[in-house]
Protein backbone atom coordinates (compact mmCIF):
# COMPACT_ATOMS: atom_id res chain seq x y z
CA UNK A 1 -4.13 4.03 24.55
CA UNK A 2 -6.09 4.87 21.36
CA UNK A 3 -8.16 2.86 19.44
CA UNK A 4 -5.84 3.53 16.66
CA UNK A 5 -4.71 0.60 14.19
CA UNK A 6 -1.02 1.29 13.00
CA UNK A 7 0.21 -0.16 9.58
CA UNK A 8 4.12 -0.53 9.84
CA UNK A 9 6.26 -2.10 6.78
CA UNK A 10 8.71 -1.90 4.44
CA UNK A 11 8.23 1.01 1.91
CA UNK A 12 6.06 -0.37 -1.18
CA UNK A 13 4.71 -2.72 0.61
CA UNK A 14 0.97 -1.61 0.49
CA UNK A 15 0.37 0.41 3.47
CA UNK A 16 -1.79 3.11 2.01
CA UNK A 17 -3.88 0.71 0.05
CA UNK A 18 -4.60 -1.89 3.09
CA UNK A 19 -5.13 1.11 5.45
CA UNK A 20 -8.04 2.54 2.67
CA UNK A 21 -9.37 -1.22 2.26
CA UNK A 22 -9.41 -1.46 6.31
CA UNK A 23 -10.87 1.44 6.57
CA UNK A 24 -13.96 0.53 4.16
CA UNK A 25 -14.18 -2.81 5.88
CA UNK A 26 -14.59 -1.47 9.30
CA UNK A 27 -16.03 1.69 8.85
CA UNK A 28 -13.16 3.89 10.21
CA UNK A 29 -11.40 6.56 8.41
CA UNK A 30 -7.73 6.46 7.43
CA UNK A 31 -4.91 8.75 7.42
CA UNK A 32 -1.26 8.86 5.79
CA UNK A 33 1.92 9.65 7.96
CA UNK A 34 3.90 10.76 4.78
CA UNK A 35 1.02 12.88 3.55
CA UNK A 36 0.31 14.37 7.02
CA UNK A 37 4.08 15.05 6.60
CA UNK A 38 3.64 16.67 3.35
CA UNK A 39 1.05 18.91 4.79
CA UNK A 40 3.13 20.30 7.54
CA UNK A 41 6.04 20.93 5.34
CA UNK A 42 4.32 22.14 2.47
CA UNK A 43 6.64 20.57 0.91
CA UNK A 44 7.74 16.76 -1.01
CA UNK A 45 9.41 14.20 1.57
CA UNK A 46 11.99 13.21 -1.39
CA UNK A 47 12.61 17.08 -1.78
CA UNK A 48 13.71 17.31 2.27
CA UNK A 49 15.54 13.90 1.83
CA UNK A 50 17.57 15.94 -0.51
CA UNK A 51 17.81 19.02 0.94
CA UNK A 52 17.99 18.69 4.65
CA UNK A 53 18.52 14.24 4.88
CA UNK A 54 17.10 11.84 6.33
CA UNK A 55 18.26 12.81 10.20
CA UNK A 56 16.03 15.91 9.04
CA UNK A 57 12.72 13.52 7.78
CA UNK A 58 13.13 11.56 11.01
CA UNK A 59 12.62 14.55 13.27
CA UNK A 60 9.39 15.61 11.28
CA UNK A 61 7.89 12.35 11.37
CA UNK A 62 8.68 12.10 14.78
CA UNK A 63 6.24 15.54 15.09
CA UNK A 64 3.76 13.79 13.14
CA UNK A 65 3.62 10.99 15.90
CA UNK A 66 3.52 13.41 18.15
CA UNK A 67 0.43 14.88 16.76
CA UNK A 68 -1.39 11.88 15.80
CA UNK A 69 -1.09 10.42 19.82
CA UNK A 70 -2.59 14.01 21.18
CA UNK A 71 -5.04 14.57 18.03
CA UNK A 72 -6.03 10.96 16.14
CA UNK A 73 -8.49 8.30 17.72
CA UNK A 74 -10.34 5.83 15.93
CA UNK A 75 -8.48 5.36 13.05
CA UNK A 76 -6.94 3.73 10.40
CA UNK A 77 -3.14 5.01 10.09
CA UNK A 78 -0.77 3.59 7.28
CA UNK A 79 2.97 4.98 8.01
CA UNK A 80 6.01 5.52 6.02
CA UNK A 81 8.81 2.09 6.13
CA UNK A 82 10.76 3.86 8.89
CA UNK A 83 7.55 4.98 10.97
CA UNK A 84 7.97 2.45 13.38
CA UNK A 85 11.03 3.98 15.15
CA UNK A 86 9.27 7.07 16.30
CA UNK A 87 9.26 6.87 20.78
CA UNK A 88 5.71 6.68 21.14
CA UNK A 89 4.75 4.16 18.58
CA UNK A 90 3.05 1.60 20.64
CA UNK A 91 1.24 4.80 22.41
CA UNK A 92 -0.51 5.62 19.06
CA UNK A 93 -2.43 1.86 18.50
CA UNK A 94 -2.40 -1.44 17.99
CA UNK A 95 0.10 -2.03 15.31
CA UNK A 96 0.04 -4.34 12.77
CA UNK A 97 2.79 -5.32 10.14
CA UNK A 98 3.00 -5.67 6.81
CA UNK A 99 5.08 -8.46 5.63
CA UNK A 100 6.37 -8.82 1.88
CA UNK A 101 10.01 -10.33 0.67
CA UNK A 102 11.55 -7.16 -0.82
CA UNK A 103 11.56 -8.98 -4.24
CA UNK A 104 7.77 -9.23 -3.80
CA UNK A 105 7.56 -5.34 -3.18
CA UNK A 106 9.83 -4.02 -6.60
CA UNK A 107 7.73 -6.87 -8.38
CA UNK A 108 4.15 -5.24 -7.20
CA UNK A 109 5.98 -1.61 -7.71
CA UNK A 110 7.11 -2.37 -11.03
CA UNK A 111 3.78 -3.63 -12.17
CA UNK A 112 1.69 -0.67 -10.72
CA UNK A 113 0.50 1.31 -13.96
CA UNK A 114 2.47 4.65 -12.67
CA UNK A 115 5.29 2.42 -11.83
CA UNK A 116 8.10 5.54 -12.30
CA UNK A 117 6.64 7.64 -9.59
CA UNK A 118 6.15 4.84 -7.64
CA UNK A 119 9.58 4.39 -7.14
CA UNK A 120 10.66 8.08 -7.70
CA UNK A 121 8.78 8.84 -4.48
CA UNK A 122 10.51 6.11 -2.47
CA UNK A 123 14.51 8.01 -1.29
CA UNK A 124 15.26 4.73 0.41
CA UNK A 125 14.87 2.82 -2.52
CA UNK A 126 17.00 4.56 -5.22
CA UNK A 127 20.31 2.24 -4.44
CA UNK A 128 18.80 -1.40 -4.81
CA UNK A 129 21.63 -2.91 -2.40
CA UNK A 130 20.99 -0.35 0.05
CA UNK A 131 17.88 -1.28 0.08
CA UNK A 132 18.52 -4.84 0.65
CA UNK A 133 20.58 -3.83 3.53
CA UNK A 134 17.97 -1.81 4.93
CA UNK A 135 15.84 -4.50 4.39
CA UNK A 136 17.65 -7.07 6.25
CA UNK A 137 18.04 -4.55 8.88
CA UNK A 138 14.69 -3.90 9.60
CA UNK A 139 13.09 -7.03 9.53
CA UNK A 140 13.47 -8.05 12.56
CA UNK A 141 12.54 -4.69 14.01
CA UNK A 142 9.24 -4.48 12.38
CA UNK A 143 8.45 -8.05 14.02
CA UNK A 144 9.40 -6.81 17.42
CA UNK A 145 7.42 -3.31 17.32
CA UNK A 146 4.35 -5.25 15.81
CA UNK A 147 1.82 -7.22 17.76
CA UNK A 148 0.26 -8.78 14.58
CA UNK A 149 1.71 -9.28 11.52
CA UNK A 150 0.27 -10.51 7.80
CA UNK A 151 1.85 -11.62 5.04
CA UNK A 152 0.81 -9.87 1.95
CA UNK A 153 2.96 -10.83 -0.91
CA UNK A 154 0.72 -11.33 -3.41
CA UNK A 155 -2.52 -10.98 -1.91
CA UNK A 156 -5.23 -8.50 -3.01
CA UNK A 157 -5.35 -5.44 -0.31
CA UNK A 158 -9.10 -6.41 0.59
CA UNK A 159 -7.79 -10.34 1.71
CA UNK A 160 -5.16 -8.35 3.81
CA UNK A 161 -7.58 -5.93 5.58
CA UNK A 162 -10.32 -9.18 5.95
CA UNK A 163 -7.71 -10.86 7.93
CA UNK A 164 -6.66 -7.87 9.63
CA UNK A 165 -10.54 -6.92 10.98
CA UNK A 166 -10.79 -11.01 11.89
CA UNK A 167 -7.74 -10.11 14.81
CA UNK A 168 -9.41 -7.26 15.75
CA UNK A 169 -12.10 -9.45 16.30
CA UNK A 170 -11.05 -11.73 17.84
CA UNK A 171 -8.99 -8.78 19.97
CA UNK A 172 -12.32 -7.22 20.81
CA UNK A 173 -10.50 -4.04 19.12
CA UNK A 174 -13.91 -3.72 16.64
């Protein structure tokens, strides 16, 4: 197995800016699942979500985790909310999740100061009782592919990724 640590969570939930914070904190670099996604399609994720559907997204990002478990050591990887059902997920890293109440993640979206694209960006989270669903749905999923979780509902990305690097610690990961 890689050295690899694996942000999963619910979309919004702070991924990207934990994985950055992590990074900085441990001296690793991070990368993006959805924008290594980008990159091979050339293309917006929302724009294939409407063209081709999600069956279509899950197949790419399935490539991605492909490529990151022959290509990516070392790192710092924050993944898209549905990330964690790709077949080699626990080959990639240690994986750590994310943990807000959904009414936590539209609060923090809605008060981020590009708030519109925030959400725009976000497929999943168009229909706000689908997204509840899917919420309740993947709870217990995320807790089950995860071998750490943190709770970050309110809590500044740097108090996240402090706690974070104290399990790896204490994992003898760094």
């Amino acid at each position: 197995m890689t050295n690899n640590i694996i942000l999963i969570g619910f979309m919004g939930v702070g991924k990207g800016r934990t994985a950055r914070a992590l990074a900085a904190a441990t001296g690793r670099f991070a990368i993006d699942t959805d924008d290594l996604i980008e990159s091979f399609l050339k293309t917006k994720i929302r724009t294939l979500f409407a063209e081709q559907g999600e069956p279509a997204f899950r197949q790419v990002e399935q490539q991605a985790a492909d490529w990151v478990e022959q290509r990516v050591q070392g790192t710092i990887i924050s993944s898209g909310g549905g990330f964690f059902m790709v077949d080699n997920l626990a080959r990639l890293g240690r994986v750590v999740y994310l943990h807000s109440s959904l009414k936590g993640i539209l609060a923090a979206l809605r008060q981020h100061p590009d708030a519109g694209r925030k959400i725009k960006k976000r497929p999943l989270l168009q229909d706000k009782d689908k997204a509840k669903q899917l919420f309740r749905t993947r709870l217990p999923l995320y807790r089950q592919a995860a071998e750490y979780e943190v709770n970050v509902e309110g809590r500044k990305s740097s108090e996240v990724a402090a706690e974070i690097k104290e399990w790896l610690i204490r994992e003898g990961v760094v």
